[in-house]
PDB file of N, CA and C in Angstrom:
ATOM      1  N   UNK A   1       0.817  -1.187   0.000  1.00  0.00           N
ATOM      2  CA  UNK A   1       0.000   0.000   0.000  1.00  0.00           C
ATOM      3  C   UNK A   1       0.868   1.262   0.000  1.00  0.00           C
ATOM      4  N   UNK A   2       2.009   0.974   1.037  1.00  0.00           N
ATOM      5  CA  UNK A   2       2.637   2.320   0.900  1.00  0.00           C
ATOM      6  C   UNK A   2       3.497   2.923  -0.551  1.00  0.00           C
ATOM      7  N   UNK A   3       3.785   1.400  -1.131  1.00  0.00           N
ATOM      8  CA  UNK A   3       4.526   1.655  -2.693  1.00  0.00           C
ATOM      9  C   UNK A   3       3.621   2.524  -3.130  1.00  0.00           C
ATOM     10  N   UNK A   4       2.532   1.793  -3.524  1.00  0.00           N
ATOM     11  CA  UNK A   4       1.530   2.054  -4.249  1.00  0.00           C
ATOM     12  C   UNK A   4       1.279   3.774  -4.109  1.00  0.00           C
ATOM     13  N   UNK A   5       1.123   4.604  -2.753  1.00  0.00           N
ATOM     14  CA  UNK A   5       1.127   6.163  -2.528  1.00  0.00           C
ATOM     15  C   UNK A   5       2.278   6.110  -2.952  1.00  0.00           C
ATOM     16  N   UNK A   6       2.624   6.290  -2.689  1.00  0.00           N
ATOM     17  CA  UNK A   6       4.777   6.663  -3.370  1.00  0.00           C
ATOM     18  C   UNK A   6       4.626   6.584  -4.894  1.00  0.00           C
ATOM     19  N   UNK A   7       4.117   5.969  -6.125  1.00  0.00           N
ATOM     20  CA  UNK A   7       3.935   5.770  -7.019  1.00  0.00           C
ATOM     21  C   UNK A   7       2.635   6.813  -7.641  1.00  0.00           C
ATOM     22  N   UNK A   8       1.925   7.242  -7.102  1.00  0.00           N
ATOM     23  CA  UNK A   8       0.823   8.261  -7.383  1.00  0.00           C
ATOM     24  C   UNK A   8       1.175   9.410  -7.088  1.00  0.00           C
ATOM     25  N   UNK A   9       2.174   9.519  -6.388  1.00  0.00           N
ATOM     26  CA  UNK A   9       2.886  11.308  -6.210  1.00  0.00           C
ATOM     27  C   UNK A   9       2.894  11.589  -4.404  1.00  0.00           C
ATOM     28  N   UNK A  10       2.389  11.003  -3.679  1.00  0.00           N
ATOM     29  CA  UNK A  10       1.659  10.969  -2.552  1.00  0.00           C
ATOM     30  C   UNK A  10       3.729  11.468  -1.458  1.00  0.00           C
ATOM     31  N   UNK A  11       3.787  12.160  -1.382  1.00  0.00           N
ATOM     32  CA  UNK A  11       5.165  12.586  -0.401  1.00  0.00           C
ATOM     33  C   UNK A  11       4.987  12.254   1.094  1.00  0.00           C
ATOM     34  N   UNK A  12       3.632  12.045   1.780  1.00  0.00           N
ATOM     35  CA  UNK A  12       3.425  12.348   3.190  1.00  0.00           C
ATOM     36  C   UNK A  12       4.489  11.633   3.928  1.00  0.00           C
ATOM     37  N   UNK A  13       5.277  11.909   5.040  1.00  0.00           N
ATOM     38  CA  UNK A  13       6.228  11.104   5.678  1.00  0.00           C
ATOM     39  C   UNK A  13       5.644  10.366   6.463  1.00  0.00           C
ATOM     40  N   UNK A  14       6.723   8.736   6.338  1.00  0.00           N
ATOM     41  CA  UNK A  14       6.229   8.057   7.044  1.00  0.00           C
ATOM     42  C   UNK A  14       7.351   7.026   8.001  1.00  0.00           C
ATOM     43  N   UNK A  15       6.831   7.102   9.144  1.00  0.00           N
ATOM     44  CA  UNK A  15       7.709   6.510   9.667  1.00  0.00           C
ATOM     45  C   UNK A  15       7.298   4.997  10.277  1.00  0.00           C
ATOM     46  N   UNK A  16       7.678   4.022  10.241  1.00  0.00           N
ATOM     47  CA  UNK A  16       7.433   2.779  10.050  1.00  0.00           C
ATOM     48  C   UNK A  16       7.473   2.028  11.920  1.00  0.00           C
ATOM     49  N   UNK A  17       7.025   1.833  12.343  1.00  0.00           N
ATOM     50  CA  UNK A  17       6.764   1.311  13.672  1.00  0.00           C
ATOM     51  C   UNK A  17       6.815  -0.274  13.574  1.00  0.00           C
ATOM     52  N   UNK A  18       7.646  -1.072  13.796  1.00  0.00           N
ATOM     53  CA  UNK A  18       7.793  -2.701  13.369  1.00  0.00           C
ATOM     54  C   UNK A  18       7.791  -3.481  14.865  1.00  0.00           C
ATOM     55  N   UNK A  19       7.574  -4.625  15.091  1.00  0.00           N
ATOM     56  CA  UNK A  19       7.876  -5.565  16.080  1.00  0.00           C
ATOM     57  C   UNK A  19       8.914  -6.058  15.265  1.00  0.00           C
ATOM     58  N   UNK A  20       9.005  -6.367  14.301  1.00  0.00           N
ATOM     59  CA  UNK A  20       9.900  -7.131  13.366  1.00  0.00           C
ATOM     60  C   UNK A  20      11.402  -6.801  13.705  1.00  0.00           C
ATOM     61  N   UNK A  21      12.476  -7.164  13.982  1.00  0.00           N
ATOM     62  CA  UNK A  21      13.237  -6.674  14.339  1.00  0.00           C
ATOM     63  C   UNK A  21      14.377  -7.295  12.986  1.00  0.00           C
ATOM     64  N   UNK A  22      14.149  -8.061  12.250  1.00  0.00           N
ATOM     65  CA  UNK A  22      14.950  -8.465  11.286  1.00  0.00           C
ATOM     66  C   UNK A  22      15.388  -7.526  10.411  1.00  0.00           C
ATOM     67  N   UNK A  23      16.694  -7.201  10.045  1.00  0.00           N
ATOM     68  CA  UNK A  23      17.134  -6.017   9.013  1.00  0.00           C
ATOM     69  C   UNK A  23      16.416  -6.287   7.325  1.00  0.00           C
ATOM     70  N   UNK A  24      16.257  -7.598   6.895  1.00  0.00           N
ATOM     71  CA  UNK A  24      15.717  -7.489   5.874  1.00  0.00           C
ATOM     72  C   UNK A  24      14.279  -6.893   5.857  1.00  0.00           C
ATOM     73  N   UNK A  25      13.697  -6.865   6.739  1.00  0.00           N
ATOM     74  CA  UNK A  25      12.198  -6.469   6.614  1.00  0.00           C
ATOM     75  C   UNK A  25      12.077  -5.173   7.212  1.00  0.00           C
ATOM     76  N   UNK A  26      12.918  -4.246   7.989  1.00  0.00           N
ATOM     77  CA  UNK A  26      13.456  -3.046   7.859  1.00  0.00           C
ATOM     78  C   UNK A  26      13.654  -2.320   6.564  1.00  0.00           C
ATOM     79  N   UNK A  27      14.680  -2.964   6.094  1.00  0.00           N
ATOM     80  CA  UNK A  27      14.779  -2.418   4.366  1.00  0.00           C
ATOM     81  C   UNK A  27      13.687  -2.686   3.578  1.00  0.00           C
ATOM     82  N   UNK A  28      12.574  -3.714   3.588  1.00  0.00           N
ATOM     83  CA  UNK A  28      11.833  -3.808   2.991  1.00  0.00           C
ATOM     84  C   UNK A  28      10.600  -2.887   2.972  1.00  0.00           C
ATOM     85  N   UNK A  29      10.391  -2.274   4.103  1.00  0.00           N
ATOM     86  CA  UNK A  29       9.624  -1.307   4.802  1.00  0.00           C
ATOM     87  C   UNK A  29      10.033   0.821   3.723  1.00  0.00           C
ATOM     88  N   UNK A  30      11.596   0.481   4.285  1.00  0.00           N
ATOM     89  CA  UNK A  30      12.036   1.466   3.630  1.00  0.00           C
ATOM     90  C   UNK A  30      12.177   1.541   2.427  1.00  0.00           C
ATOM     91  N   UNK A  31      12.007   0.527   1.725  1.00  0.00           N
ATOM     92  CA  UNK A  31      12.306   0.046  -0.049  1.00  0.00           C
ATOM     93  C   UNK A  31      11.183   0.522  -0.619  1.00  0.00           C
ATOM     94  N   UNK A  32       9.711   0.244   0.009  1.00  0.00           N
ATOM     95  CA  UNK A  32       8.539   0.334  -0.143  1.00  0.00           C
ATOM     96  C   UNK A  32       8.211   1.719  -0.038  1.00  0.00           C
ATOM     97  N   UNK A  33       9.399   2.421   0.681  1.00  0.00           N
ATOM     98  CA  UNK A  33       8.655   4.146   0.925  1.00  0.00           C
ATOM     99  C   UNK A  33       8.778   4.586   2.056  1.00  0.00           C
ATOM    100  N   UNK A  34       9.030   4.163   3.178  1.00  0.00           N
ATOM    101  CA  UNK A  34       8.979   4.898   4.603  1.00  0.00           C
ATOM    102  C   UNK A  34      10.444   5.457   4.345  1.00  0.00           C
ATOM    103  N   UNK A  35      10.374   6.369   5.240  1.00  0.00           N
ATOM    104  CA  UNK A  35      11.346   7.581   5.224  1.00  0.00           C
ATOM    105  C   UNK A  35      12.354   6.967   6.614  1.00  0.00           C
ATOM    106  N   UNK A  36      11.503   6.814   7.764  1.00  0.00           N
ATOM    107  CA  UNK A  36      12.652   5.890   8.387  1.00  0.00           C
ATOM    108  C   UNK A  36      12.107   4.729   9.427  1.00  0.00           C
ATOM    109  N   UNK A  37      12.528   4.028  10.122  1.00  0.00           N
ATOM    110  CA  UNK A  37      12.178   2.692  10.375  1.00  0.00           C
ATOM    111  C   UNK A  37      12.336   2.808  12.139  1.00  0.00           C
ATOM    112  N   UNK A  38      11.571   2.670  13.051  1.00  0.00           N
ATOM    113  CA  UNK A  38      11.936   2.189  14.556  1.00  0.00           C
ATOM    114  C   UNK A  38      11.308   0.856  14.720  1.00  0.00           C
ATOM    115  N   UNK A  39      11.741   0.143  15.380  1.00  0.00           N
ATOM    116  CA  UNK A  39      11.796  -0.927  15.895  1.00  0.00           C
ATOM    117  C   UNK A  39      11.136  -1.189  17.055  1.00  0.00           C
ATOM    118  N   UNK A  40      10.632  -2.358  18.183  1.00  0.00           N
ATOM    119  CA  UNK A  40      10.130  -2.350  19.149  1.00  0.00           C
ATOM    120  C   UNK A  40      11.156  -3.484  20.094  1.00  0.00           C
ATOM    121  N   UNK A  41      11.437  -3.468  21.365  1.00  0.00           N
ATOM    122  CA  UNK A  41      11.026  -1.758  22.103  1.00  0.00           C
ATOM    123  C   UNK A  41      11.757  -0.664  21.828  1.00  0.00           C
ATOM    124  N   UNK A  42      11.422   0.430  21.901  1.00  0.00           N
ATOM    125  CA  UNK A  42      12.119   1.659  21.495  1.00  0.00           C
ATOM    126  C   UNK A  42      12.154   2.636  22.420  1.00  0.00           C
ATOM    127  N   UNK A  43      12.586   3.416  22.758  1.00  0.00           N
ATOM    128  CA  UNK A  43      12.620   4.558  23.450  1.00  0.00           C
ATOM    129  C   UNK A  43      11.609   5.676  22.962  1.00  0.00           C
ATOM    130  N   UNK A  44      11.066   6.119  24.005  1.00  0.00           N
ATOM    131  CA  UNK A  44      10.071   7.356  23.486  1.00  0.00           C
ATOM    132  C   UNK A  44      10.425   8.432  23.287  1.00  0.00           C
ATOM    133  N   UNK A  45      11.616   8.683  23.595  1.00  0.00           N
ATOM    134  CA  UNK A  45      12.163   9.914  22.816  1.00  0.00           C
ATOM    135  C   UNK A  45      12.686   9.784  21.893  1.00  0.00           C
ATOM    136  N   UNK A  46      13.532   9.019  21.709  1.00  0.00           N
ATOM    137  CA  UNK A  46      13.970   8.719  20.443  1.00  0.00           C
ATOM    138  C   UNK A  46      12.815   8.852  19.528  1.00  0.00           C
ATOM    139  N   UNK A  47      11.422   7.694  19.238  1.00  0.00           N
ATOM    140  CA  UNK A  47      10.688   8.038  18.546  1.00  0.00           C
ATOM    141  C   UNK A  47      10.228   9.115  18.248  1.00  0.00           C
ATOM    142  N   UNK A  48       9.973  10.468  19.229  1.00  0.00           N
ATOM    143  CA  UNK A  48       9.515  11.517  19.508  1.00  0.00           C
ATOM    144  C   UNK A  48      10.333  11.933  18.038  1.00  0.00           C
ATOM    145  N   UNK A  49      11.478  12.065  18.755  1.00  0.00           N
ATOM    146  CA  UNK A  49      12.498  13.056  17.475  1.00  0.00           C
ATOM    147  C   UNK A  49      12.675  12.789  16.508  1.00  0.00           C
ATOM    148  N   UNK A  50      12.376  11.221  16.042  1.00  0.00           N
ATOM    149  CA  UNK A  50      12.590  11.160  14.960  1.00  0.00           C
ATOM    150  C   UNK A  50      11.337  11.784  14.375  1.00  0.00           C
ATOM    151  N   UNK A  51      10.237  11.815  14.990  1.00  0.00           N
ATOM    152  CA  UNK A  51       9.245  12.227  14.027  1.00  0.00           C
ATOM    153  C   UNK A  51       9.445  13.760  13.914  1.00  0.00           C
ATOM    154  N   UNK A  52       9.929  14.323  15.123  1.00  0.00           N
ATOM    155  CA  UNK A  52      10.122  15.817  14.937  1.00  0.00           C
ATOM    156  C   UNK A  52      10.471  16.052  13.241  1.00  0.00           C
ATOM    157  N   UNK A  53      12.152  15.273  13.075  1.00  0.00           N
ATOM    158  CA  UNK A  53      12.918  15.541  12.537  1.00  0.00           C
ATOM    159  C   UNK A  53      12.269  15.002  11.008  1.00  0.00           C
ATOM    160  N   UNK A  54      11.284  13.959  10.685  1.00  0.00           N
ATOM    161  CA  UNK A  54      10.495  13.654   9.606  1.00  0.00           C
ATOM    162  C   UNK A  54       9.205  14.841   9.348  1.00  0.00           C
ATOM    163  N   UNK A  55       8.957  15.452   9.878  1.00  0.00           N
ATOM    164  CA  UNK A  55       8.079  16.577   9.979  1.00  0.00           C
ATOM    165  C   UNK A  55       8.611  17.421   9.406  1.00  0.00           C
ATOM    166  N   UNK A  56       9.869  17.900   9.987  1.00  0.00           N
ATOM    167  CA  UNK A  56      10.691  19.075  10.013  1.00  0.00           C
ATOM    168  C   UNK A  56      10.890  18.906   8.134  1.00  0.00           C
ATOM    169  N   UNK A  57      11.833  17.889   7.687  1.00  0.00           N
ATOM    170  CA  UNK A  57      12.002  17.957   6.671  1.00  0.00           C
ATOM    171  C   UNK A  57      11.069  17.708   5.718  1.00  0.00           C
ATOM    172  N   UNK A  58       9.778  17.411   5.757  1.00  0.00           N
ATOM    173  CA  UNK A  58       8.552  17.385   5.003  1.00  0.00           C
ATOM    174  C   UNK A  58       7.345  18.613   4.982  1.00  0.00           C
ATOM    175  N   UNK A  59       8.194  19.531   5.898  1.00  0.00           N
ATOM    176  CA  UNK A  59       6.988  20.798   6.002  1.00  0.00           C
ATOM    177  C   UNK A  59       7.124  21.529   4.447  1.00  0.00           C
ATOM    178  N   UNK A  60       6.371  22.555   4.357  1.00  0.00           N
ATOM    179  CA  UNK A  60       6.589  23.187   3.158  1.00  0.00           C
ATOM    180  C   UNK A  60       7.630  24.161   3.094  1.00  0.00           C
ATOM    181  N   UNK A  61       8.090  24.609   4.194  1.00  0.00           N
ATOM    182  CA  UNK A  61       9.474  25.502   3.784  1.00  0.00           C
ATOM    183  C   UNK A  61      10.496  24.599   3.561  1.00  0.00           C
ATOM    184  N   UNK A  62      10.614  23.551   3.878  1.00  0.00           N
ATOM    185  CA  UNK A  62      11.656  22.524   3.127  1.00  0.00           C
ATOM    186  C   UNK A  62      11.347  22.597   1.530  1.00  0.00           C
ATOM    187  N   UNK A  63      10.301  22.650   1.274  1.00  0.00           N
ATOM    188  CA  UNK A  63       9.805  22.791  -0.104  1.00  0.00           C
ATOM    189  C   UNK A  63       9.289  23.804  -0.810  1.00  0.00           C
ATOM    190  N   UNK A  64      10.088  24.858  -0.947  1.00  0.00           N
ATOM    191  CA  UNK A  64       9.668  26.127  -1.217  1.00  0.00           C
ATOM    192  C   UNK A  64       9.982  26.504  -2.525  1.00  0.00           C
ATOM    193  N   UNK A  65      10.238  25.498  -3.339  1.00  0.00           N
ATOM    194  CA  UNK A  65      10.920  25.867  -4.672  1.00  0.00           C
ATOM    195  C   UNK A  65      10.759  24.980  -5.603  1.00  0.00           C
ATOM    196  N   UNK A  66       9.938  25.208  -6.888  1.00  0.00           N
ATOM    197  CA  UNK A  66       9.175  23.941  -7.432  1.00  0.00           C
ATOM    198  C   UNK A  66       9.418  24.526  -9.260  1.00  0.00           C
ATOM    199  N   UNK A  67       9.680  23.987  -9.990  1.00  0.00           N
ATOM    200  CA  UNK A  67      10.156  24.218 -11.005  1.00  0.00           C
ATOM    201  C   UNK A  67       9.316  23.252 -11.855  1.00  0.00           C
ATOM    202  N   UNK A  68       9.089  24.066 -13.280  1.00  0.00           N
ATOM    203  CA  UNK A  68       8.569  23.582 -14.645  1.00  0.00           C
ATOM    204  C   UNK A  68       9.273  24.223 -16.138  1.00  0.00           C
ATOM    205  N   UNK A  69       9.832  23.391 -16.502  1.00  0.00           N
ATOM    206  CA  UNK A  69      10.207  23.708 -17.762  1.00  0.00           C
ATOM    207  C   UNK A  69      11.708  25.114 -17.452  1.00  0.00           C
ATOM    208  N   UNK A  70      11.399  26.647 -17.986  1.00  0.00           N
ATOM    209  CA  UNK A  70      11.811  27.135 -17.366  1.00  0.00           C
ATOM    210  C   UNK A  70      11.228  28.527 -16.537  1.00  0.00           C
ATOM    211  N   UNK A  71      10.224  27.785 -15.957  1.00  0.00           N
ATOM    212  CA  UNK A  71       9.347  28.762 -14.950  1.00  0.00           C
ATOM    213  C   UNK A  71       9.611  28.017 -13.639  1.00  0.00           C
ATOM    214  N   UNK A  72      10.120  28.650 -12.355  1.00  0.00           N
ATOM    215  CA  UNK A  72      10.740  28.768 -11.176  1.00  0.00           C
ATOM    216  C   UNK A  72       9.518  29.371 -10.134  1.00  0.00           C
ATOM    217  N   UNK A  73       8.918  28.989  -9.276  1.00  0.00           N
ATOM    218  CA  UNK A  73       8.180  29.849  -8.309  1.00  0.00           C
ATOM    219  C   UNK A  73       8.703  29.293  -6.845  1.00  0.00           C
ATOM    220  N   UNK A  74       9.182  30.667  -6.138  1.00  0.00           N
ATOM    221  CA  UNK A  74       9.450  30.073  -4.839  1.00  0.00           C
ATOM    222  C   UNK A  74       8.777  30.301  -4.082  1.00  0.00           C
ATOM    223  N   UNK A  75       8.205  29.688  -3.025  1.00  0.00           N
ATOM    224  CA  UNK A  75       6.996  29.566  -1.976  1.00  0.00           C
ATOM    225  C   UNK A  75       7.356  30.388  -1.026  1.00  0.00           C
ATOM    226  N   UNK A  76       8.678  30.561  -0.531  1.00  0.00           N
ATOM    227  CA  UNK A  76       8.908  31.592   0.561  1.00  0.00           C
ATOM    228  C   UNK A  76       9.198  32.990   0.404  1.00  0.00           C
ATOM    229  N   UNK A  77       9.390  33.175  -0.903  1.00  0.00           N
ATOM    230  CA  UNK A  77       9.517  34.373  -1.177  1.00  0.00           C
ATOM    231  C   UNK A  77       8.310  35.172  -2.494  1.00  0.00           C
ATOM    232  N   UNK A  78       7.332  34.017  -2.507  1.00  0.00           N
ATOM    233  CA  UNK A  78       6.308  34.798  -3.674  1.00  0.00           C
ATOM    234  C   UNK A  78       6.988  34.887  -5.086  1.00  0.00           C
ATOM    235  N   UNK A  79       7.913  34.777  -5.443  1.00  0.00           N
ATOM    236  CA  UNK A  79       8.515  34.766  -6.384  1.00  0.00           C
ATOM    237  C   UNK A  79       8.383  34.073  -7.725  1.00  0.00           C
ATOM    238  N   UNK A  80       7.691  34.268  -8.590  1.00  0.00           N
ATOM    239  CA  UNK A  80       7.818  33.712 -10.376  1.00  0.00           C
ATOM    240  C   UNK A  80       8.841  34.170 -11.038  1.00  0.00           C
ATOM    241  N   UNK A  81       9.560  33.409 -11.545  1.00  0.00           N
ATOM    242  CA  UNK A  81      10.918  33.715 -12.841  1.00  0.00           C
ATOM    243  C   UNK A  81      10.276  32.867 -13.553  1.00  0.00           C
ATOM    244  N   UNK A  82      10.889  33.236 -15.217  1.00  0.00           N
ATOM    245  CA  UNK A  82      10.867  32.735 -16.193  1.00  0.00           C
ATOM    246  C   UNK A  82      12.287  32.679 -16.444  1.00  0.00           C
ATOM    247  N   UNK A  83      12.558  31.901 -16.930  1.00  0.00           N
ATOM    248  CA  UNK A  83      14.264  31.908 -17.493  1.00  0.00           C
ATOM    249  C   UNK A  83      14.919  32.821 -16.994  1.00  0.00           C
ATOM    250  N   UNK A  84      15.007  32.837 -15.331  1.00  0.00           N
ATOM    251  CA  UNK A  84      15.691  33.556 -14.155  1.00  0.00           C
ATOM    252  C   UNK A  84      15.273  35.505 -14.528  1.00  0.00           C
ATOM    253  N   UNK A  85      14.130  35.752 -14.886  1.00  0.00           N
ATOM    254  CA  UNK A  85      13.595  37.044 -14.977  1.00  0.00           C
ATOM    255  C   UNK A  85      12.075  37.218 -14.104  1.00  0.00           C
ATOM    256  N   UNK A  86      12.064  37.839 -13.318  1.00  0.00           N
ATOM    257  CA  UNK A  86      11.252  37.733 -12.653  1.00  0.00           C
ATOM    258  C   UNK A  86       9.947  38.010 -13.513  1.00  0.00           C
ATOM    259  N   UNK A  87       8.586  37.916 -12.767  1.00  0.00           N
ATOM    260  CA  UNK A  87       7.466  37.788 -13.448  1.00  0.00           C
ATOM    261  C   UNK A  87       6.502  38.643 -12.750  1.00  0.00           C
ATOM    262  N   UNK A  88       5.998  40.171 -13.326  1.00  0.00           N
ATOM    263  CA  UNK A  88       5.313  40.750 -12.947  1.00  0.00           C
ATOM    264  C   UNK A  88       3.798  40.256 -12.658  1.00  0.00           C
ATOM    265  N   UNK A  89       3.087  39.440 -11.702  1.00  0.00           N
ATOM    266  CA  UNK A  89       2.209  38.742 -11.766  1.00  0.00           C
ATOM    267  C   UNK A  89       0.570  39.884 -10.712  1.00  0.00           C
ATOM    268  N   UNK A  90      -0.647  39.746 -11.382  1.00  0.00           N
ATOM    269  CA  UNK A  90      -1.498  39.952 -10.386  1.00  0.00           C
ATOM    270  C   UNK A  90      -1.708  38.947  -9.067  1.00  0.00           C
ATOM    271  N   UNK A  91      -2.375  39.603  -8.213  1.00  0.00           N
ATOM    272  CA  UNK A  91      -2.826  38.534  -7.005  1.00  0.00           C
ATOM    273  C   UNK A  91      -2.842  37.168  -7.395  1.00  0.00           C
ATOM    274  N   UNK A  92      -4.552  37.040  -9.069  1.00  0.00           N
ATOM    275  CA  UNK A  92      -5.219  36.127  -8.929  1.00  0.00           C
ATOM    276  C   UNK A  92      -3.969  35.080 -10.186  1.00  0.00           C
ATOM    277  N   UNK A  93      -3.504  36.046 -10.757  1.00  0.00           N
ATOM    278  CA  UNK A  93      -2.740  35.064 -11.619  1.00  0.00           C
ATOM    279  C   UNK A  93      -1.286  34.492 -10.889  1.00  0.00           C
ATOM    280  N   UNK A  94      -0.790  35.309  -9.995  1.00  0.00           N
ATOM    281  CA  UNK A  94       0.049  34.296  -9.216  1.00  0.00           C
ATOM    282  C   UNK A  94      -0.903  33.402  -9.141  1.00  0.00           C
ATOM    283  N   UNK A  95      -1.801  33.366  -8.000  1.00  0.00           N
ATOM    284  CA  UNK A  95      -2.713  31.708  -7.438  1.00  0.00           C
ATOM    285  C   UNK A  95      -2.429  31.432  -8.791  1.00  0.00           C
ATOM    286  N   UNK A  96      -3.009  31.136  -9.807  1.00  0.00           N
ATOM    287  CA  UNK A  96      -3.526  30.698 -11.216  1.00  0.00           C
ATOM    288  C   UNK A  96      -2.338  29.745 -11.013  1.00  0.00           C
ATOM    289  N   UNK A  97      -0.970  30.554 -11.326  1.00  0.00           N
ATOM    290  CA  UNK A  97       0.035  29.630 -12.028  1.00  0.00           C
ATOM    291  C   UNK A  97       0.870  28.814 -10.773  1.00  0.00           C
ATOM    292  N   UNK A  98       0.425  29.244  -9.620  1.00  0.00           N
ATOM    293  CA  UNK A  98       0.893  28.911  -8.322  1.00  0.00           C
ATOM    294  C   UNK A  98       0.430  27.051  -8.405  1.00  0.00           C
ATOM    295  N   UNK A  99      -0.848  27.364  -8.949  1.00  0.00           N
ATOM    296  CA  UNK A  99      -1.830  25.981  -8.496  1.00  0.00           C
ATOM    297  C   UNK A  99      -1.111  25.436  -9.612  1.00  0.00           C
ATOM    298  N   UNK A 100      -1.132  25.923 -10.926  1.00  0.00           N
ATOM    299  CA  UNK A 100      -0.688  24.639 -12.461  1.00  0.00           C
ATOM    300  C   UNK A 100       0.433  24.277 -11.832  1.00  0.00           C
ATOM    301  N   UNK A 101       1.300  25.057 -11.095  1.00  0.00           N
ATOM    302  CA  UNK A 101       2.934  24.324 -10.951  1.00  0.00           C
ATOM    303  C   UNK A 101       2.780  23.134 -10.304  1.00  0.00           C
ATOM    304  N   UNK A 102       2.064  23.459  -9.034  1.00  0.00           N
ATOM    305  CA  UNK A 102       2.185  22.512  -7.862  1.00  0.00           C
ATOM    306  C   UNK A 102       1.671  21.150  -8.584  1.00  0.00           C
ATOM    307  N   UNK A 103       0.479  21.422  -9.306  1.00  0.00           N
ATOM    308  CA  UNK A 103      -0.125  20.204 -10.073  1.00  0.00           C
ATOM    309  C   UNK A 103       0.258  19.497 -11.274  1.00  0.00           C
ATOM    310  N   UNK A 104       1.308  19.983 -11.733  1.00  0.00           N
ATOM    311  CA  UNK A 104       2.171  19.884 -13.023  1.00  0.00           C
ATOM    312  C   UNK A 104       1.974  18.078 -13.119  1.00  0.00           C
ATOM    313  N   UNK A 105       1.639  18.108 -14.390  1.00  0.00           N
ATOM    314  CA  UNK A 105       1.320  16.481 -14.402  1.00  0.00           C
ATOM    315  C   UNK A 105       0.160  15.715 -14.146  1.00  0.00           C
ATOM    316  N   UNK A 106      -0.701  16.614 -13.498  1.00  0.00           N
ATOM    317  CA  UNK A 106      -1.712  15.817 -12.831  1.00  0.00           C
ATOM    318  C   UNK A 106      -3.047  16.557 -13.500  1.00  0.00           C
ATOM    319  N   UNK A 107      -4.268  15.566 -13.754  1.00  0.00           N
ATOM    320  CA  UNK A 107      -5.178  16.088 -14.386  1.00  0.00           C
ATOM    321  C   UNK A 107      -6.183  16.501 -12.787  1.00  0.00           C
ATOM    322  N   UNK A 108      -6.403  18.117 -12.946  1.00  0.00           N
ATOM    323  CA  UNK A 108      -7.375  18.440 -12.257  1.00  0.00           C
ATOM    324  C   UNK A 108      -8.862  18.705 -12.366  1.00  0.00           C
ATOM    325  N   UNK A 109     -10.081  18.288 -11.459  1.00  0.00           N
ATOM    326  CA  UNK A 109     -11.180  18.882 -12.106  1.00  0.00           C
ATOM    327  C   UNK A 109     -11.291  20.675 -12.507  1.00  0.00           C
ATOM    328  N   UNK A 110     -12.581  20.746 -13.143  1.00  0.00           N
ATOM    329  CA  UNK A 110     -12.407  22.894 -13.288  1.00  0.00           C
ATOM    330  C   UNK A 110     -13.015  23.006 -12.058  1.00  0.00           C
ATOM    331  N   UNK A 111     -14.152  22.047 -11.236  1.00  0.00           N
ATOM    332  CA  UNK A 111     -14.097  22.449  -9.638  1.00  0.00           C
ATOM    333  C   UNK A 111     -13.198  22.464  -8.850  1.00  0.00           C
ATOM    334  N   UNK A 112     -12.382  21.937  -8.655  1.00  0.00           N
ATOM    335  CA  UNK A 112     -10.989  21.826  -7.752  1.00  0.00           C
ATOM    336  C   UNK A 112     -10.536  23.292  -7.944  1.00  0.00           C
ATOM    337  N   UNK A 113     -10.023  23.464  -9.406  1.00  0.00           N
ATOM    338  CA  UNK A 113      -9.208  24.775  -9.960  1.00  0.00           C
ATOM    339  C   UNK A 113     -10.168  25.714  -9.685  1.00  0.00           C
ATOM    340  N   UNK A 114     -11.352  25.808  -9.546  1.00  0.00           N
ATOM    341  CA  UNK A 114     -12.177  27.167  -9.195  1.00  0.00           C
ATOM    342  C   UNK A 114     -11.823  27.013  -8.116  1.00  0.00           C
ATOM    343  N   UNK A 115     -12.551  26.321  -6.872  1.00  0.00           N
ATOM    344  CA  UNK A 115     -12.347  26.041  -4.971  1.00  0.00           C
ATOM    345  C   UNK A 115     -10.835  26.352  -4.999  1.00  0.00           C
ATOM    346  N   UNK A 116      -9.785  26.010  -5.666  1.00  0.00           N
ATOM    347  CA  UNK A 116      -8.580  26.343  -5.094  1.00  0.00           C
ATOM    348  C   UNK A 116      -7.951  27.727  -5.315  1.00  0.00           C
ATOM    349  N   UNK A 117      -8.469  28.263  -6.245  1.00  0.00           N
ATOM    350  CA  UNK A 117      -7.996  29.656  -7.219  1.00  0.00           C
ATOM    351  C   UNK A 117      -8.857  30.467  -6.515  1.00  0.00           C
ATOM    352  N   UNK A 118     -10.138  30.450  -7.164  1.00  0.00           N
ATOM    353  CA  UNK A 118     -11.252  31.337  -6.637  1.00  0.00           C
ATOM    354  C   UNK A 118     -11.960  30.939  -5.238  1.00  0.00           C
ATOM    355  N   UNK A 119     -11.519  30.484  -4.727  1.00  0.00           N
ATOM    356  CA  UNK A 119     -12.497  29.675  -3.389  1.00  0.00           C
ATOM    357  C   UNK A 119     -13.646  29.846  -3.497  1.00  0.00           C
TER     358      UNK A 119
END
């Protein structure tokens, strides 16, 4: 199941909680898509942080910079370039091209793209 999200675009982090204590089925866990693997018994802090630290690197300012072709938009700074020239954009046409980037590849309904553009 977890391949299977990993294969549809699906990023959410995941961290894998096992009784299994065998290294092959560790890697098999992580092969499949988990980001990282604890074991049982474990320490509760340890688990704690690791999830901190799987959070941390899956938030969106880890991901603030998403590229198509040669159009560039960075999330933390509002920013559109075209072939490293910035892009004089309105409010609604940033959203506009904000949403095609993020979705690049993916067929959306025109309800989605209205609710997400126009709310």
């Amino acid at each position: 199941m977890l391949l299977t999200l990993r294969n549809i675009g699906k990023r959410t982090p995941v961290l894998i909680l096992s009784a299994l204590g065998a290294v092959d089925e560790r890697v098999r866990g992580l092969r499949a898509g988990g980001d990282d693997c604890v074991t049982n018994p474990f320490d509760s802090l340890e688990f704690m942080a690791r999830q901190k630290v799987l959070l941390h690197r899956h938030s969106p300012a880890a991901h603030s910079l998403f590229s198509v072709g040669d159009l560039t938009f960075n999330t933390s700074t509002h920013r559109m370039e075209r072939a490293g020239q910035a892009l004089d954009l309105k409010p609604r046409e940033y959203s506009l091209l904000e949403f095609m980037i993020r979705h690049s590849g993916q067929v959306v309904t025109r309800t989605r793209l209205l609710e997400s553009v126009w709310n």
